[in-house]
PDB file of N, CA and C in Angstrom:
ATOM      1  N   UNK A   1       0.836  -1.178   0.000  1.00  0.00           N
ATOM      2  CA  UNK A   1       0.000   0.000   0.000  1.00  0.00           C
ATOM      3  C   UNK A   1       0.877   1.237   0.000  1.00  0.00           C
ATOM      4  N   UNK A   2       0.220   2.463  -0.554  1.00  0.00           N
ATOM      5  CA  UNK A   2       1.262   2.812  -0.842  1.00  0.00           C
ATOM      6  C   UNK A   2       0.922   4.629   0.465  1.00  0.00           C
ATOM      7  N   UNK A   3       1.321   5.372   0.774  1.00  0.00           N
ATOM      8  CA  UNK A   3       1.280   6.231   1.736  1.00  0.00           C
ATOM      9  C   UNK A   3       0.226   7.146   0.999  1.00  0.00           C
ATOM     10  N   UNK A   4       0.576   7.586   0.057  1.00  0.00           N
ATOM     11  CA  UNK A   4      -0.559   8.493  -1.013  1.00  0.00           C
ATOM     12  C   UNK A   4      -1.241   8.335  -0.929  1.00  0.00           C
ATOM     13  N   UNK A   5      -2.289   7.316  -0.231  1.00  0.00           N
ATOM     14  CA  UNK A   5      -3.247   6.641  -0.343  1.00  0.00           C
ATOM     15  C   UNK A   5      -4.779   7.498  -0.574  1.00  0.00           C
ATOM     16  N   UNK A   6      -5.648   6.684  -0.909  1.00  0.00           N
ATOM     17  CA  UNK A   6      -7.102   7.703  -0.965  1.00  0.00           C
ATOM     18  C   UNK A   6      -7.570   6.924   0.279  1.00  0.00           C
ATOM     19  N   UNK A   7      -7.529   7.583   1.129  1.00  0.00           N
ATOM     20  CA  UNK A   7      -8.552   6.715   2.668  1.00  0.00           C
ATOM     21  C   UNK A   7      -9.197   8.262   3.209  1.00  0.00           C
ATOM     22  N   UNK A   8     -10.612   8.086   3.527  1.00  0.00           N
ATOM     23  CA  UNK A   8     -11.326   9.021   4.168  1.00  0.00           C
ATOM     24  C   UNK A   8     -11.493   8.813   5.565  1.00  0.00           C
ATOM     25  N   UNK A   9     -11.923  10.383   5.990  1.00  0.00           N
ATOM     26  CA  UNK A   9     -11.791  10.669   7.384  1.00  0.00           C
ATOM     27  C   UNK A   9     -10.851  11.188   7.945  1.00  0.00           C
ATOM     28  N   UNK A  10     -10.582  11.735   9.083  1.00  0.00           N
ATOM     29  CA  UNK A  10      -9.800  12.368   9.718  1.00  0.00           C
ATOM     30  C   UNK A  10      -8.907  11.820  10.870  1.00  0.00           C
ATOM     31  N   UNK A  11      -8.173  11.627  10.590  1.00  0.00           N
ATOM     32  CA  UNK A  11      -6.910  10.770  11.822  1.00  0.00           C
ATOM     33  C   UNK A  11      -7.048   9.505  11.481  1.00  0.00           C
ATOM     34  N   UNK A  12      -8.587   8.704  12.142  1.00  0.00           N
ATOM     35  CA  UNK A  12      -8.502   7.284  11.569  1.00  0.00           C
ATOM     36  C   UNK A  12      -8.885   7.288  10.084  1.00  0.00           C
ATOM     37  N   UNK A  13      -8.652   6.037   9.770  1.00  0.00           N
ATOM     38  CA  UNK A  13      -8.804   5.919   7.784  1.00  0.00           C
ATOM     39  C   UNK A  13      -9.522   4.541   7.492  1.00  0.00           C
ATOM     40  N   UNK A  14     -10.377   4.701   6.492  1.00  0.00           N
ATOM     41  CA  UNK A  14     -10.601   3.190   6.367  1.00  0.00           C
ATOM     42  C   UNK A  14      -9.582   2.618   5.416  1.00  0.00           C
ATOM     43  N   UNK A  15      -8.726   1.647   5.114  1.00  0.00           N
ATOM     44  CA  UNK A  15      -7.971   1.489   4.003  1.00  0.00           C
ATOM     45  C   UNK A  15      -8.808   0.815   3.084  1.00  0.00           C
ATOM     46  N   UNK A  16      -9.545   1.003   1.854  1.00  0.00           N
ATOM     47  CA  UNK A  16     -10.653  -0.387   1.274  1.00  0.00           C
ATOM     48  C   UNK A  16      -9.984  -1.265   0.774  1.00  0.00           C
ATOM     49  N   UNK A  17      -8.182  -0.938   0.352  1.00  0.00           N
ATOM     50  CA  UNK A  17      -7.234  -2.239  -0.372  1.00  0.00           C
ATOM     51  C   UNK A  17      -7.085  -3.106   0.857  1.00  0.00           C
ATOM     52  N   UNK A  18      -6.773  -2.400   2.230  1.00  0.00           N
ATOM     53  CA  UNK A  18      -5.933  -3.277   3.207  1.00  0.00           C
ATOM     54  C   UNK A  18      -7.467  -4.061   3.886  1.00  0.00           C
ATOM     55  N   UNK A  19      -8.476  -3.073   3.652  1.00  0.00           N
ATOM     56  CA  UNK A  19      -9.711  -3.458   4.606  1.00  0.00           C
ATOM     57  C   UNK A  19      -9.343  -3.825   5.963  1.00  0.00           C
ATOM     58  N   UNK A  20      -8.899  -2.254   5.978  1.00  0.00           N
ATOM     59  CA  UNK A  20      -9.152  -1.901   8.019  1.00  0.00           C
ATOM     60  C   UNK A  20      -8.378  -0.271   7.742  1.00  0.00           C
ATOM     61  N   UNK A  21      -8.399   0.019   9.396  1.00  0.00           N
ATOM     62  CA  UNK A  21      -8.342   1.410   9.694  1.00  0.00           C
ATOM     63  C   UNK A  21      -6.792   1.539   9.715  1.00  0.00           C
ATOM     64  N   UNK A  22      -6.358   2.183   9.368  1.00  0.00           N
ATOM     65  CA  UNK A  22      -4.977   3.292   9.627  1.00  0.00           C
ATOM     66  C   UNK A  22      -5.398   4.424  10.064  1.00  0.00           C
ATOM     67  N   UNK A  23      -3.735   5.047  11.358  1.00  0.00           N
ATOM     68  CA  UNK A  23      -4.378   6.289  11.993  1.00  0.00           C
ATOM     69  C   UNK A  23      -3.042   7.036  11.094  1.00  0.00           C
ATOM     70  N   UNK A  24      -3.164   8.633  11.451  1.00  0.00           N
ATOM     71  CA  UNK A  24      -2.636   9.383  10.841  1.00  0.00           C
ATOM     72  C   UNK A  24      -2.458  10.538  11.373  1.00  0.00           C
ATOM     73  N   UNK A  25      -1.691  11.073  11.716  1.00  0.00           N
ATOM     74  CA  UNK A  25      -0.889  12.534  12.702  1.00  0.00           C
ATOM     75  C   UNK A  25      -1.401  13.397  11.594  1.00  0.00           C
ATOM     76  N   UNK A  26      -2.668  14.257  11.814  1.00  0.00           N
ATOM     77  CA  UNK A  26      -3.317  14.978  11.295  1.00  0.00           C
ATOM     78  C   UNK A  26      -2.150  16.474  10.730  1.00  0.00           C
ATOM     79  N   UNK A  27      -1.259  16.701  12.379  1.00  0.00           N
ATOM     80  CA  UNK A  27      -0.843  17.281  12.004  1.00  0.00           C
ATOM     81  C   UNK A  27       0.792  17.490  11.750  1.00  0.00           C
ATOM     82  N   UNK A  28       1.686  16.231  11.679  1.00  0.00           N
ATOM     83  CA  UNK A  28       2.526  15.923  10.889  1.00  0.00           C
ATOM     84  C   UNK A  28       2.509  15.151   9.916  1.00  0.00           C
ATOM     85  N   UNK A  29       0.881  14.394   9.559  1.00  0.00           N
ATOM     86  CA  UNK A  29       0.800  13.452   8.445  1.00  0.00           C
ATOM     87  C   UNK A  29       1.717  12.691   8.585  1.00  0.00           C
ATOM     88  N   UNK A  30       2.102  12.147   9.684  1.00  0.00           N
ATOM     89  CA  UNK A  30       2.848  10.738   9.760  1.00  0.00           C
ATOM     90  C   UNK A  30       1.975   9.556  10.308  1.00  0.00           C
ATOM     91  N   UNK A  31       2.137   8.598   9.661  1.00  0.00           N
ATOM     92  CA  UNK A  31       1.279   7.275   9.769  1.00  0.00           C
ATOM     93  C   UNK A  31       1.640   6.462  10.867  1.00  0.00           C
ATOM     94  N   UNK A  32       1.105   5.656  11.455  1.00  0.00           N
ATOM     95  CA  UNK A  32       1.313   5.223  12.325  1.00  0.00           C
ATOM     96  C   UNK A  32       2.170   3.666  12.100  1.00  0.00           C
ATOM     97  N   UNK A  33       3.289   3.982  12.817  1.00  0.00           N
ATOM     98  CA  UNK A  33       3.543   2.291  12.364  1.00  0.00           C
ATOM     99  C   UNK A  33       3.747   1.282  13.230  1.00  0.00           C
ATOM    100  N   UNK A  34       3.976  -0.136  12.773  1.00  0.00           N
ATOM    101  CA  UNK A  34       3.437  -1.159  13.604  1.00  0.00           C
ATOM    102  C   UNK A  34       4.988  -1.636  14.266  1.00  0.00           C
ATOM    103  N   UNK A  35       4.971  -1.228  15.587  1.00  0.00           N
ATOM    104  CA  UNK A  35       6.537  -1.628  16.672  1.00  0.00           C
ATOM    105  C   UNK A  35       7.083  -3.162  16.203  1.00  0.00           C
ATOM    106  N   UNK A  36       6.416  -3.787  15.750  1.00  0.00           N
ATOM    107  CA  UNK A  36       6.982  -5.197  15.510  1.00  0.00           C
ATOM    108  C   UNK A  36       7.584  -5.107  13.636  1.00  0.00           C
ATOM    109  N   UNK A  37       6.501  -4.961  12.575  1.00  0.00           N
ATOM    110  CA  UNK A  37       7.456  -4.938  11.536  1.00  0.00           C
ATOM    111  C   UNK A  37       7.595  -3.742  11.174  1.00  0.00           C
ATOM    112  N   UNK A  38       7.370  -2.868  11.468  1.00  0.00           N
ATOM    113  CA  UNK A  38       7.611  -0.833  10.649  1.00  0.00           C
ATOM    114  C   UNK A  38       7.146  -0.644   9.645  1.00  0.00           C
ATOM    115  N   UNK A  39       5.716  -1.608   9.423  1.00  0.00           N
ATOM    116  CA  UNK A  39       4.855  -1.305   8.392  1.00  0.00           C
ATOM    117  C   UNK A  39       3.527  -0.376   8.506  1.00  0.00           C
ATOM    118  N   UNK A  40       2.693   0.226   7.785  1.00  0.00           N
ATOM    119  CA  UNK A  40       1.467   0.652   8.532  1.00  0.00           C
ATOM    120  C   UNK A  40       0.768   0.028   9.127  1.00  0.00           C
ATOM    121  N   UNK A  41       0.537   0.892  10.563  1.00  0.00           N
ATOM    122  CA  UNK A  41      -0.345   0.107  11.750  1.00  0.00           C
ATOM    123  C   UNK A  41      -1.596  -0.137  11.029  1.00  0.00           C
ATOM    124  N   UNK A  42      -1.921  -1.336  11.534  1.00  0.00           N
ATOM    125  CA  UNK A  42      -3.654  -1.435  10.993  1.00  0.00           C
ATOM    126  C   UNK A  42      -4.263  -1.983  12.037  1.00  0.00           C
ATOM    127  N   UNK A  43      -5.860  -1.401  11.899  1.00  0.00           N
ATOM    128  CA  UNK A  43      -6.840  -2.117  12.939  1.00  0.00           C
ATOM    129  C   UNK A  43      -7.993  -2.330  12.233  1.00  0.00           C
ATOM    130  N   UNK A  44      -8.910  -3.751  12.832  1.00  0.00           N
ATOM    131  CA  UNK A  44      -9.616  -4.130  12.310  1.00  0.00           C
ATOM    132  C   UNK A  44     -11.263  -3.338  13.069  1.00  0.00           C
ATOM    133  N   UNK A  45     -10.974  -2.716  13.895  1.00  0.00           N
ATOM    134  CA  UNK A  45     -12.405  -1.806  14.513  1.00  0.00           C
ATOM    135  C   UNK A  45     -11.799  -0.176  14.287  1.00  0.00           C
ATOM    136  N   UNK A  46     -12.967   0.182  14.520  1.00  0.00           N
ATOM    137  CA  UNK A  46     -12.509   1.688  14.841  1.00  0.00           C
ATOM    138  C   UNK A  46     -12.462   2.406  16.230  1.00  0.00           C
ATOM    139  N   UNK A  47     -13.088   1.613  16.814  1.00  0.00           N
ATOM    140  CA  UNK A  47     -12.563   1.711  18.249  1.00  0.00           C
ATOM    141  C   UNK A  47     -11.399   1.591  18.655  1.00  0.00           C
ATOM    142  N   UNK A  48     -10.636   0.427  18.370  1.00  0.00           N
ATOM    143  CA  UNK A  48      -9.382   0.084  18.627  1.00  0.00           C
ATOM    144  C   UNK A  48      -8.457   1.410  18.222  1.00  0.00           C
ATOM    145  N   UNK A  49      -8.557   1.602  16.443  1.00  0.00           N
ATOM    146  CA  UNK A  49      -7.741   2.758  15.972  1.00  0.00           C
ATOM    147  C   UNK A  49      -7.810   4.173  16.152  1.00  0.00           C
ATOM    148  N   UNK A  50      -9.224   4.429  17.124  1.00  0.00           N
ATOM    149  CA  UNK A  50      -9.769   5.545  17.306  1.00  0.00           C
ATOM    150  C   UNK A  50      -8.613   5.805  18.753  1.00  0.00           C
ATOM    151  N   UNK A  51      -9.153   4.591  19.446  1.00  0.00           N
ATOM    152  CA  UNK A  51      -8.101   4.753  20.904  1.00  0.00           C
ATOM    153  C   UNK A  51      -6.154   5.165  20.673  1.00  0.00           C
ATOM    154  N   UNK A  52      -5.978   4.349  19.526  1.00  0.00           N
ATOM    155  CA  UNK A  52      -4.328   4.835  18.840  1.00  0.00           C
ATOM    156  C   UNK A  52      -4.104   5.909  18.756  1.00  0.00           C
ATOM    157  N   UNK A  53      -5.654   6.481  17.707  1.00  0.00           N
ATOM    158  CA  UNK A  53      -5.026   7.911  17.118  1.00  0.00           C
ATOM    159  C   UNK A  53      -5.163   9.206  18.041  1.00  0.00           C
ATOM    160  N   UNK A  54      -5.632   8.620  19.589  1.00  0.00           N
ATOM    161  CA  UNK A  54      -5.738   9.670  20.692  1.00  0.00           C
ATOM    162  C   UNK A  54      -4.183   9.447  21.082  1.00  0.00           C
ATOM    163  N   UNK A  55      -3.736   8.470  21.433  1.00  0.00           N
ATOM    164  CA  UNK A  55      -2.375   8.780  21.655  1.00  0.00           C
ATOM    165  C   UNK A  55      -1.416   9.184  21.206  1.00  0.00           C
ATOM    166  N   UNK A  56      -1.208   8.935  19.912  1.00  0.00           N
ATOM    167  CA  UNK A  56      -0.618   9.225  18.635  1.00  0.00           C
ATOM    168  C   UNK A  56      -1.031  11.060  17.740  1.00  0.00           C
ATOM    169  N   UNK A  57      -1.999  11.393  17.864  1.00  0.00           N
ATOM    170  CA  UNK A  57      -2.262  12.856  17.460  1.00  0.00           C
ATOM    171  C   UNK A  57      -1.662  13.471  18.282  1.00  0.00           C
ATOM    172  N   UNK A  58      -0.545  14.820  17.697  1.00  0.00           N
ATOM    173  CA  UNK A  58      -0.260  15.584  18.763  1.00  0.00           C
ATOM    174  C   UNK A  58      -1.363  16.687  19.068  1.00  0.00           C
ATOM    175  N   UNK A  59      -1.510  16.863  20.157  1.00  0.00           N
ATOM    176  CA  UNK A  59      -2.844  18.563  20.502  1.00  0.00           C
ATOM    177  C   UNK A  59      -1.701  19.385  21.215  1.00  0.00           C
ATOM    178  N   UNK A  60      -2.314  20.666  20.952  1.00  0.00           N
ATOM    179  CA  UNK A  60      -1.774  21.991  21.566  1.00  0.00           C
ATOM    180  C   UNK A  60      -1.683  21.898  22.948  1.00  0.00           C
ATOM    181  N   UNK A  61      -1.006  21.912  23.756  1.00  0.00           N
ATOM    182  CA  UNK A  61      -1.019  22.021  25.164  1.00  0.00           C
ATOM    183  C   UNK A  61      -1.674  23.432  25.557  1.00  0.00           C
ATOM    184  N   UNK A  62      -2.658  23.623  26.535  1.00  0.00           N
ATOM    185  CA  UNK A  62      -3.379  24.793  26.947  1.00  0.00           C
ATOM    186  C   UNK A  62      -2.257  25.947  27.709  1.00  0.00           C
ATOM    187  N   UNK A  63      -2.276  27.008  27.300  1.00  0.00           N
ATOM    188  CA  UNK A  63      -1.525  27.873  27.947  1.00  0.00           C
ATOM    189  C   UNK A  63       0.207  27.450  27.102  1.00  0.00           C
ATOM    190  N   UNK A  64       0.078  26.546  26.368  1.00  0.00           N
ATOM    191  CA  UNK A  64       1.526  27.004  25.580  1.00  0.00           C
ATOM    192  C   UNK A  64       1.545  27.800  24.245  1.00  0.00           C
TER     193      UNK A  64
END
């Protein structure tokens, strides 16, 4: 698969080639990858990838 990809939505993605979710650093557009092979992370719910892409999105810290 290739990073260019056409996947909709915001942070999480559906992939329809990989059929499942990839998350995505909205705001470095870096993909998430998987600690065991360094390929794109994938999940098969969106719950699961929804919970990733909270850890994984950076947010503004309040008052910085």
């Amino acid at each position: 698969m290739t990073v260019g990809i056409k996947l909709h939505g915001y942070g999480v993605r559906w992939d329809p080639e990989g059929r499942c979710y990839r998350v995505r650093n909205e705001t470095t557009g870096e993909w998430l990858r998987s600690g065991t092979s360094g390929g794109l992370a994938s999940f098969s719910s969106f719950s699961a990838a929804f919970s990733a892409w909270r850890g994984f999105e950076v947010r503004r810290q309040v008052g910085a």
